[in-house]
C-alpha atoms as a PDB file:
ATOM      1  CA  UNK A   1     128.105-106.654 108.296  1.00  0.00           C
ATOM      2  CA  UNK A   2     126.982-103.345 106.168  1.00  0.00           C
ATOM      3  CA  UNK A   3     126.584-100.669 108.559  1.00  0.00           C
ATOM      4  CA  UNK A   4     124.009 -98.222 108.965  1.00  0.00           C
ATOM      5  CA  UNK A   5     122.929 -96.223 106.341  1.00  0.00           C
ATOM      6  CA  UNK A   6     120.386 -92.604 106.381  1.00  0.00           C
ATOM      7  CA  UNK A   7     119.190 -89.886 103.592  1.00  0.00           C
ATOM      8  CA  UNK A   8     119.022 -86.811 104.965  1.00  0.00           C
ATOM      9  CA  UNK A   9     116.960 -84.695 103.145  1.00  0.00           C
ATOM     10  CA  UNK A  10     115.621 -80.436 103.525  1.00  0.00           C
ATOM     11  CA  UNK A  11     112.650 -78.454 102.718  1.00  0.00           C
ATOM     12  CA  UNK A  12     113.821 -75.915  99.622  1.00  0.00           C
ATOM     13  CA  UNK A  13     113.155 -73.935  97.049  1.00  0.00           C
ATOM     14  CA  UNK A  14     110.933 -71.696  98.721  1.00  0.00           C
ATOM     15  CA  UNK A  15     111.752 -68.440  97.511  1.00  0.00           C
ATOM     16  CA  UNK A  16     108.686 -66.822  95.041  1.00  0.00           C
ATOM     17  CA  UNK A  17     109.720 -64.379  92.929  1.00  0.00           C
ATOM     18  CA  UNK A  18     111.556 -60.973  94.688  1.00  0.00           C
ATOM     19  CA  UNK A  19     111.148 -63.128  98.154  1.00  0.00           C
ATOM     20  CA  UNK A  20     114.077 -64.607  99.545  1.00  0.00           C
ATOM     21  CA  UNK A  21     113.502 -67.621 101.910  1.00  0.00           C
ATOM     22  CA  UNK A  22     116.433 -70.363 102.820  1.00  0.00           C
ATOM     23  CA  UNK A  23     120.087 -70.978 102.043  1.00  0.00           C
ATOM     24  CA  UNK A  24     119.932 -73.054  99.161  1.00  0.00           C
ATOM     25  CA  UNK A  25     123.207 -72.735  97.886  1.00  0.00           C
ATOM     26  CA  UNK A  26     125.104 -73.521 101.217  1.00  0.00           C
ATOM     27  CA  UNK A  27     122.329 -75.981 102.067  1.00  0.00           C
ATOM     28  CA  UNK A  28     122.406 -78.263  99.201  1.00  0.00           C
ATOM     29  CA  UNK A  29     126.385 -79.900  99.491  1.00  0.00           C
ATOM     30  CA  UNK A  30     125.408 -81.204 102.467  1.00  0.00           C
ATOM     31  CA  UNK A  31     122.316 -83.462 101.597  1.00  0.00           C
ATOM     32  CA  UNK A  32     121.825 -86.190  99.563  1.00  0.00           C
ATOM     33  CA  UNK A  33     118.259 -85.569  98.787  1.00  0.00           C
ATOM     34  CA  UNK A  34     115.946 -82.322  98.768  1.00  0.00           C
ATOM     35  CA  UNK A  35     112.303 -81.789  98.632  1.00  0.00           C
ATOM     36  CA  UNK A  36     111.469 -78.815  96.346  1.00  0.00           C
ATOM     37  CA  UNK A  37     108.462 -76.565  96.983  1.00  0.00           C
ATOM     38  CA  UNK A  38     106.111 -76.812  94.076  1.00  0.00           C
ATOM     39  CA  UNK A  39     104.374 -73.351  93.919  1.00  0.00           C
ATOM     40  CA  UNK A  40     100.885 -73.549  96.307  1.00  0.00           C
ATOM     41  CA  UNK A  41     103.050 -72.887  99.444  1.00  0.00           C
ATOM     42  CA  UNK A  42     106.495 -71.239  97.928  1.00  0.00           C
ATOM     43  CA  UNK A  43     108.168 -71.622  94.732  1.00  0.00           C
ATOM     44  CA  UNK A  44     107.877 -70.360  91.592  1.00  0.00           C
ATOM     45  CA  UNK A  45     108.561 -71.704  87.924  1.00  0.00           C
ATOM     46  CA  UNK A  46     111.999 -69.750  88.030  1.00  0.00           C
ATOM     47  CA  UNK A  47     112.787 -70.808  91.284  1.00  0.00           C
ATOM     48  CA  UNK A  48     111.848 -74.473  90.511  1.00  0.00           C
ATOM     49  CA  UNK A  49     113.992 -74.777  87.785  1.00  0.00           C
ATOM     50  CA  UNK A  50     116.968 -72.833  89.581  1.00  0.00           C
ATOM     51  CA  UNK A  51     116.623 -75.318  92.774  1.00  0.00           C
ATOM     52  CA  UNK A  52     116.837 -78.671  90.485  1.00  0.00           C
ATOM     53  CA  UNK A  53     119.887 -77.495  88.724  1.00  0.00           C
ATOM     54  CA  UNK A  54     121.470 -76.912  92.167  1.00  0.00           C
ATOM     55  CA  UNK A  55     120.876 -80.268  93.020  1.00  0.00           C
ATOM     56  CA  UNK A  56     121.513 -81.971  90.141  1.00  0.00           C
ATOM     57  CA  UNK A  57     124.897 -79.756  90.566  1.00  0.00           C
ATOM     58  CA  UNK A  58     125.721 -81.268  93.857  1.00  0.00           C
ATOM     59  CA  UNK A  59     124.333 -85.140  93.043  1.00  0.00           C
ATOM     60  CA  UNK A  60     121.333 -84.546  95.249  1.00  0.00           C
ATOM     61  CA  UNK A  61     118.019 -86.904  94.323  1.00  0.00           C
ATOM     62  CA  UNK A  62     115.075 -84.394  93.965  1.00  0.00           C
ATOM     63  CA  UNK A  63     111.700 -84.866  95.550  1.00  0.00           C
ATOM     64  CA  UNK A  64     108.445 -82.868  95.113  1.00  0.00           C
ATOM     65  CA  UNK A  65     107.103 -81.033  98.403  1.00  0.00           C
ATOM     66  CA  UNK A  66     103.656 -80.281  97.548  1.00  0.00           C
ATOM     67  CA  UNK A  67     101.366 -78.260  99.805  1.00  0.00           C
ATOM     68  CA  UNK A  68      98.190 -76.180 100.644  1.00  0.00           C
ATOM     69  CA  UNK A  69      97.512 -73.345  97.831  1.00  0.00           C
ATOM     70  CA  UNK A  70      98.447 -70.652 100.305  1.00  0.00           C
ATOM     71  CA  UNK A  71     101.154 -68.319  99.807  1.00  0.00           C
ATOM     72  CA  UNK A  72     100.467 -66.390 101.959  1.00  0.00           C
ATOM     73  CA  UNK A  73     100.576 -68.460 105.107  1.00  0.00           C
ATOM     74  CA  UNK A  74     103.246 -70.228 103.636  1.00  0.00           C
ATOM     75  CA  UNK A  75     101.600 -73.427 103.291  1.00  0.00           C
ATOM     76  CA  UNK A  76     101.066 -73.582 107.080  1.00  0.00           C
ATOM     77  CA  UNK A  77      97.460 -73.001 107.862  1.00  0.00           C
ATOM     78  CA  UNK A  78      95.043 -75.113 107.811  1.00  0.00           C
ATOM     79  CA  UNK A  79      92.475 -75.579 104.852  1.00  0.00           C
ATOM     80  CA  UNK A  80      88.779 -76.784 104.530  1.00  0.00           C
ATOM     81  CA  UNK A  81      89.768 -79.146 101.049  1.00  0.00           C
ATOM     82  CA  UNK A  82      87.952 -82.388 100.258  1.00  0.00           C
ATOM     83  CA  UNK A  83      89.699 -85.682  99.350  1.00  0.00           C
ATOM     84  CA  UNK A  84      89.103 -84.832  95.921  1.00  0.00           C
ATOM     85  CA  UNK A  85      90.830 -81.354  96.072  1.00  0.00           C
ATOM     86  CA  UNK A  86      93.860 -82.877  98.013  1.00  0.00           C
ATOM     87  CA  UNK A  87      94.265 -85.575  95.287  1.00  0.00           C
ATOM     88  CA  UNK A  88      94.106 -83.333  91.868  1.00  0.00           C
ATOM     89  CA  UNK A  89      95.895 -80.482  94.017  1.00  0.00           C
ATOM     90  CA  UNK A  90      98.875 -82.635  94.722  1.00  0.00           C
ATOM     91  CA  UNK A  91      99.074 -84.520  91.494  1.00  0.00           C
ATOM     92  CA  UNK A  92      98.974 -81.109  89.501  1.00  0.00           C
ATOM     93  CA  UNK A  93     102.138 -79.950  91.618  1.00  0.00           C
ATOM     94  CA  UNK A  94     103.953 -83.553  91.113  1.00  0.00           C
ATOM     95  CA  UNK A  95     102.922 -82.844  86.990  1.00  0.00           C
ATOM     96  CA  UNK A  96     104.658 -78.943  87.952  1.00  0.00           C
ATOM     97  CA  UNK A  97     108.131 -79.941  88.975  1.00  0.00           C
ATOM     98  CA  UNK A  98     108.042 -83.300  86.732  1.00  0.00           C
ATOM     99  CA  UNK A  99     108.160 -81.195  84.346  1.00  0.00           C
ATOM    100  CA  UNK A 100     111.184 -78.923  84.822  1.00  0.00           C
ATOM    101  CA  UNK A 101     113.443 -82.566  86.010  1.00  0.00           C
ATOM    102  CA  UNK A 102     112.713 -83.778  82.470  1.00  0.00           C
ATOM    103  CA  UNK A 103     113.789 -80.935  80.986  1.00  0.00           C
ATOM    104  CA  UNK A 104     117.150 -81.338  83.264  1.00  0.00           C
ATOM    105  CA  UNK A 105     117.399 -85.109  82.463  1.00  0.00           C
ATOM    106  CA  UNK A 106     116.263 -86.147  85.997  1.00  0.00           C
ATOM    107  CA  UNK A 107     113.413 -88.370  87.775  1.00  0.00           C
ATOM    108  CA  UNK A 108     111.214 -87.130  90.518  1.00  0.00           C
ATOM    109  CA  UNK A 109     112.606 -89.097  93.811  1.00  0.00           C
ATOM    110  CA  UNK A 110     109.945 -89.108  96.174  1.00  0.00           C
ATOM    111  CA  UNK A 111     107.097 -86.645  97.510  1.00  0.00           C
ATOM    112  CA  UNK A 112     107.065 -85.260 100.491  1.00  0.00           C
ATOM    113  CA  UNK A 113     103.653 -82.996 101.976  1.00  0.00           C
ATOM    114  CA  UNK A 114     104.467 -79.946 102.987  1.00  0.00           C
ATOM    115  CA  UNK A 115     103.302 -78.196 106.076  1.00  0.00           C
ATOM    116  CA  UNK A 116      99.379 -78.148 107.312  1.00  0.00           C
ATOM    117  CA  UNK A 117      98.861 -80.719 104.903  1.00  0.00           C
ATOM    118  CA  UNK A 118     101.168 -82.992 106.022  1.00  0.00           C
ATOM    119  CA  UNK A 119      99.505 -82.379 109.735  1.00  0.00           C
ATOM    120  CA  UNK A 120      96.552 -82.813 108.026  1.00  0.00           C
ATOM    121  CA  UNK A 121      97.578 -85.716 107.205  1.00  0.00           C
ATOM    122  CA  UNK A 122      98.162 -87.553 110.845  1.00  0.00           C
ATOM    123  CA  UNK A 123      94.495 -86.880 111.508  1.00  0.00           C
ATOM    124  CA  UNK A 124      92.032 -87.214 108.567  1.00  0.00           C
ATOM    125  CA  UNK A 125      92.615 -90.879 107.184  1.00  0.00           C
ATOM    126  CA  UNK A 126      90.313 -89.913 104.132  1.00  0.00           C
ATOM    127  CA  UNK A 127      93.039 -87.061 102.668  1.00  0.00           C
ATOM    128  CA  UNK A 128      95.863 -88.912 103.785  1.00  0.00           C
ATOM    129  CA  UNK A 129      94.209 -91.646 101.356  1.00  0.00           C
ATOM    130  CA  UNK A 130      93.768 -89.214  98.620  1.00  0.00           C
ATOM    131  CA  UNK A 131      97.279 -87.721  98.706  1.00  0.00           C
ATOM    132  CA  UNK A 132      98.813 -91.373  98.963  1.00  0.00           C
ATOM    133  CA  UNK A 133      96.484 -91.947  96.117  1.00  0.00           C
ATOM    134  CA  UNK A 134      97.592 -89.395  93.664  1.00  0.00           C
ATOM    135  CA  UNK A 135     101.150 -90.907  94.518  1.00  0.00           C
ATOM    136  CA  UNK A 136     100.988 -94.255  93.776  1.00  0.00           C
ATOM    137  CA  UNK A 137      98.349 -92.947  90.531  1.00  0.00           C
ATOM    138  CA  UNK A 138     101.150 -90.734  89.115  1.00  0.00           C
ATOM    139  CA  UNK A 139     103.364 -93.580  89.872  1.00  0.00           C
ATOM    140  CA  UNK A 140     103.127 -96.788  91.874  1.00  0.00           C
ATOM    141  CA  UNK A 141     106.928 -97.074  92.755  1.00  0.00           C
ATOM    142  CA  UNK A 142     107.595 -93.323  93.472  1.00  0.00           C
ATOM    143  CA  UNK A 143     107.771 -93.429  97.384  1.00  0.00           C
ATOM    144  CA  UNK A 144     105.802 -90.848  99.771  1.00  0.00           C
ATOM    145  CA  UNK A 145     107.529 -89.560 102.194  1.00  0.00           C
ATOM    146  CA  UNK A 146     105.921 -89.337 106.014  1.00  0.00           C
ATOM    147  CA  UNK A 147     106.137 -89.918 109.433  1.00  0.00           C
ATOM    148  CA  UNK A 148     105.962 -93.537 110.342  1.00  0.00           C
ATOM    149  CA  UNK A 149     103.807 -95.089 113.151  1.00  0.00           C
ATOM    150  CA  UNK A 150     101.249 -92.444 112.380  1.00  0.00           C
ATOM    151  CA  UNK A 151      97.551 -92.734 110.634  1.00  0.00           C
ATOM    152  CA  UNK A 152     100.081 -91.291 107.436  1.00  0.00           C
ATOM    153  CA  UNK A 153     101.785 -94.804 107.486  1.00  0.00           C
ATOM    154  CA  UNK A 154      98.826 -96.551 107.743  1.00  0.00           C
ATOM    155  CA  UNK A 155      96.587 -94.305 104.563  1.00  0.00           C
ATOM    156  CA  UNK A 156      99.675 -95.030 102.406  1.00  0.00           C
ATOM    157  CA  UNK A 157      99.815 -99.216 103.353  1.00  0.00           C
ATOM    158  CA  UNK A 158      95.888 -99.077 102.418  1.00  0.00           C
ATOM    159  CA  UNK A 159      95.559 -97.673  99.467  1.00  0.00           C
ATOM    160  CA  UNK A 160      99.085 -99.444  98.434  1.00  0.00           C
ATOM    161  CA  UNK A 161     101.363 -97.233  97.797  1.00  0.00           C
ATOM    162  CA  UNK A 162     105.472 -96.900  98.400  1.00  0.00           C
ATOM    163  CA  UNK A 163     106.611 -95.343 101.427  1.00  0.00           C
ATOM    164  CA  UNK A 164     109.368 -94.130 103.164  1.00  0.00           C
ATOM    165  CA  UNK A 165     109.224 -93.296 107.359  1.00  0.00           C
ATOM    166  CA  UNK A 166     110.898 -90.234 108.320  1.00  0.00           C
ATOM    167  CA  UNK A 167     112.502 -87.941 111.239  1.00  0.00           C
ATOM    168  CA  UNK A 168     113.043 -84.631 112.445  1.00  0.00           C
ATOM    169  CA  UNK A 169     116.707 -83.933 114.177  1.00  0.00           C
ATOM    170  CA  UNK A 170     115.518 -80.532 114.581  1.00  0.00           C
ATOM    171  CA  UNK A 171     111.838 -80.894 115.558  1.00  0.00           C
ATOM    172  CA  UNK A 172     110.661 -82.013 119.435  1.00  0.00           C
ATOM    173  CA  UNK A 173     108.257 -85.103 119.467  1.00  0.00           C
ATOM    174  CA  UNK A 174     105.592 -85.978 121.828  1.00  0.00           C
ATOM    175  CA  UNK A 175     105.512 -89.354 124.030  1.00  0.00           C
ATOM    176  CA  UNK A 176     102.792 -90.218 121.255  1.00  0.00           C
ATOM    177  CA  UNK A 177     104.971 -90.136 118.375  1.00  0.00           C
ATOM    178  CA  UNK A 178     103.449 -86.572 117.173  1.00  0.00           C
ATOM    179  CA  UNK A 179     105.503 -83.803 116.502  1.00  0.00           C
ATOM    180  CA  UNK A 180     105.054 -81.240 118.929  1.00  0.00           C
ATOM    181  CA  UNK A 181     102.933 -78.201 118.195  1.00  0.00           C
ATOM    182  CA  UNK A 182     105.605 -75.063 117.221  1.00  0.00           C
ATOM    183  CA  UNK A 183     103.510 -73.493 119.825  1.00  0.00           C
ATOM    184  CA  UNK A 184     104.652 -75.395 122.498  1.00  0.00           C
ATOM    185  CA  UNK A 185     108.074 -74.243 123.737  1.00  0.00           C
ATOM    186  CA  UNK A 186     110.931 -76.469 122.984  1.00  0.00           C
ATOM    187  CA  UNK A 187     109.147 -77.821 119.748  1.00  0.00           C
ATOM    188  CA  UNK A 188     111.634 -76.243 117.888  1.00  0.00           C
ATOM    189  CA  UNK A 189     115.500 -77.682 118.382  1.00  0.00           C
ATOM    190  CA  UNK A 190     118.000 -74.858 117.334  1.00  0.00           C
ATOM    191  CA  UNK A 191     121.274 -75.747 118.773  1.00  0.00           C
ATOM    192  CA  UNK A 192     123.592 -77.672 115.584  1.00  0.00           C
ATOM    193  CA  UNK A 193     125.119 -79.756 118.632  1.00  0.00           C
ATOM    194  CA  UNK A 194     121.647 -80.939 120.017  1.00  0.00           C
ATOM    195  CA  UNK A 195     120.190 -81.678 116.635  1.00  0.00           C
ATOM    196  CA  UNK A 196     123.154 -83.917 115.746  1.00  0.00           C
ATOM    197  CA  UNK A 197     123.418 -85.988 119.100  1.00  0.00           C
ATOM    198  CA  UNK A 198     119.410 -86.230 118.592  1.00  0.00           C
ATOM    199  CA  UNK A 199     119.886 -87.702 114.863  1.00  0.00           C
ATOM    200  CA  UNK A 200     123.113 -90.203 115.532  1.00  0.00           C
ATOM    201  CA  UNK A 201     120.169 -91.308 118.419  1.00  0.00           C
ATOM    202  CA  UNK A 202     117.839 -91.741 115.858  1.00  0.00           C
ATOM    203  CA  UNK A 203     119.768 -93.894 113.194  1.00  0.00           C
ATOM    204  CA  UNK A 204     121.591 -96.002 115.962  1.00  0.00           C
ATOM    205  CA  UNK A 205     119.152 -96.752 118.615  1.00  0.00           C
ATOM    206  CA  UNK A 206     115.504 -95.709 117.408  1.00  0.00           C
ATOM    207  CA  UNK A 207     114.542 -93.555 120.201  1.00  0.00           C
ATOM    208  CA  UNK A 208     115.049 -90.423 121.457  1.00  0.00           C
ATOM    209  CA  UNK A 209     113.462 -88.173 124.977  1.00  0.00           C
ATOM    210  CA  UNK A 210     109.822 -86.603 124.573  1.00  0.00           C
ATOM    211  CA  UNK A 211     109.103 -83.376 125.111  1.00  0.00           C
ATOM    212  CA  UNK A 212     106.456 -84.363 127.497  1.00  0.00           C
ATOM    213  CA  UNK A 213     108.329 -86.885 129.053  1.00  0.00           C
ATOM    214  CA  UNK A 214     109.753 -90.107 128.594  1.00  0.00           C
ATOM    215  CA  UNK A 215     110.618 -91.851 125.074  1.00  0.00           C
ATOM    216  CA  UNK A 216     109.758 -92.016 121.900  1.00  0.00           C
ATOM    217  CA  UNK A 217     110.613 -94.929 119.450  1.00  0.00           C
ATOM    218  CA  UNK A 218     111.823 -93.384 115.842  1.00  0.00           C
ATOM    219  CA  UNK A 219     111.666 -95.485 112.651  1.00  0.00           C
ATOM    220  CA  UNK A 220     113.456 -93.225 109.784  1.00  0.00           C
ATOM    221  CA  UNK A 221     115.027 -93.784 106.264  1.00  0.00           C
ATOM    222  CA  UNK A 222     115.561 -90.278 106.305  1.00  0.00           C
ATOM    223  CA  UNK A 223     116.409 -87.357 108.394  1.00  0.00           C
ATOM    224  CA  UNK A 224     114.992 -84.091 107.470  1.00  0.00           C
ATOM    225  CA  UNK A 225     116.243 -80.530 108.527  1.00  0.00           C
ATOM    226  CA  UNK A 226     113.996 -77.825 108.026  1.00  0.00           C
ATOM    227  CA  UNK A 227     115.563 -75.566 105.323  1.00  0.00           C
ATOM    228  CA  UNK A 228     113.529 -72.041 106.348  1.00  0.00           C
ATOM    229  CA  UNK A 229     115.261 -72.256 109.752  1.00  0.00           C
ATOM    230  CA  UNK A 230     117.633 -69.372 110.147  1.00  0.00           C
ATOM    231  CA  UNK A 231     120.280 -72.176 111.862  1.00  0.00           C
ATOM    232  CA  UNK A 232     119.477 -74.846 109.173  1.00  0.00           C
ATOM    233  CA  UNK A 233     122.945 -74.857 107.242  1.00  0.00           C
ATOM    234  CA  UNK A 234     124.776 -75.069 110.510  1.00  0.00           C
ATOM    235  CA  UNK A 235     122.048 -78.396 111.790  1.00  0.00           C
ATOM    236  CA  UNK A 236     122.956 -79.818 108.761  1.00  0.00           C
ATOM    237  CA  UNK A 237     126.075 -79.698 108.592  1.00  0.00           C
ATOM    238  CA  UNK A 238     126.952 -81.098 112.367  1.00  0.00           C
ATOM    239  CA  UNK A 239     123.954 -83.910 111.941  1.00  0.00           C
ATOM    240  CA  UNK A 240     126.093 -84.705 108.809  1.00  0.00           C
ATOM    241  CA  UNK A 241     129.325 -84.699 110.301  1.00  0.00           C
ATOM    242  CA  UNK A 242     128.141 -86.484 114.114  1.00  0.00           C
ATOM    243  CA  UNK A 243     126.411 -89.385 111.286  1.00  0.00           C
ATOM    244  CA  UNK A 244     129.407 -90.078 109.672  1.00  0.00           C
ATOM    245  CA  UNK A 245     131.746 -89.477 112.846  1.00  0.00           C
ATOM    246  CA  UNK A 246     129.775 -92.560 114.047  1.00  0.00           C
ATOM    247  CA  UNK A 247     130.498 -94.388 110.871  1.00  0.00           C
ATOM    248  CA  UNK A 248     126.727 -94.148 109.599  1.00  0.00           C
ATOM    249  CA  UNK A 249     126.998 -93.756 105.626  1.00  0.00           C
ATOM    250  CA  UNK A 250     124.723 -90.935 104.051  1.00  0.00           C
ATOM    251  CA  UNK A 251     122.987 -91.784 100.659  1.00  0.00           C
ATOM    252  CA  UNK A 252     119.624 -91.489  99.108  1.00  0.00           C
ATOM    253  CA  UNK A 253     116.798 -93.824 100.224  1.00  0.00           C
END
């Protein structure tokens, strides 16, 4: 019988010009795909085209990580945008980053939101439509990338288009199924050892504790560690090694 098998992608490419933000270079070896920031949240042209010759470097499949146009908030406050705006908004940034993986001989992977908008998202069914719109429009068998079980899985099933569930070693859930709030204390799981017990729990039984009590069921393709964390090299690198200590291959989705 095959065994078990996970992607286990990070957030990058989030410098902007003089800014520094992430560890990139120590990041990348260890993941076997990457979702890029696109330039509304972070990222730059530069930085774009620096991040997807890192990957293609190290073998990693890229994905786009398109967001709200703030830079300043870094993607992660909210915004008053229409269906309309969150369609041509994230189909410009797909067009963005498309265009620097031709130019490196490479296909776009998958896109993953970014941020507020991915929140966004788990709420209002009519943008989650739109963004799983421009998706499958730009192409019907590029996947989106989201959390599954949520009003995100079920926008993306209705309008059609490819998707691919996702989980957060390094994130603490509600009993719900909702990440929690990075207000709430605990939301935020910064110990390498913790993260990697909670993502062998993840691939190999499907559930994992709440933070408000009880279980949670998990259904993931892929594991994602947040790159801006100041601990995320060190959470990847024991979720990597705990994965394939329990003989769980890693691979792109």
């Amino acid at each position: 019988m095959e065994g078990k098998t996970i992607d286990l992608n990070a957030d990058a490419g989030e410098s902007f010009g003089r800014w520094q933000l992430g560890h990139d270079e120590a990041l990348f070896p260890l993941l076997t795909s990457v979702n890029l920031a696109t330039g509304f949240h972070a990222g730059d042209p530069r930085v774009m085209l620096r991040s997807i010759r890192l990957a293609k470097k190290h073998g990693v499949a890229v994905g786009a990580h398109p967001g709200f146009p703030d830079l300043v908030g870094f993607g992660r406050r909210d915004m008053a945008i229409t269906p309309e705006e969150a369609y041509t908004d994230v189909l410009y940034q797909i067009g963005a980053i498309s265009a620097f993986l031709r130019v490196e001989g490479l296909t776009l992977h998958h896109v993953k939101p970014h941020g507020a908008l991915y929140l966004r998202m788990l709420r209002d069914e009519g943008l989650a439509q739109a963004v799983a719109q421009a998706v499958k429009d730009y192409d019907p068998n590029l996947p989106l990338v989201l959390l599954g079980g949520t009003p995100m899985e079920e926008a993306a099933r209705a309008v059609g288009a490819r998707y691919v569930r996702e989980a957060f070693p390094d994130r603490a859930y509600l009993s719900d199924g909702r990440l929690a709030p990075r207000s709430m204390e605990g939301a935020l799981i910064r110990d390498p050892k913790r993260a990697a017990e909670r993502a062998v729990a993840m691939v190999l039984e499907g559930e994992i504790e709440a933070l408000d009590g009880g279980r949670v069921r998990v259904q993931a393709e892929t594991l994602c560690v947040h790159g801006d964390n100041p601990e995320a090299v060190e959470i990847a690198r024991a979720v990597r090694a705990a994965l394939e200590s329990a003989g769980v291959t890693l691979r792109p989705f």
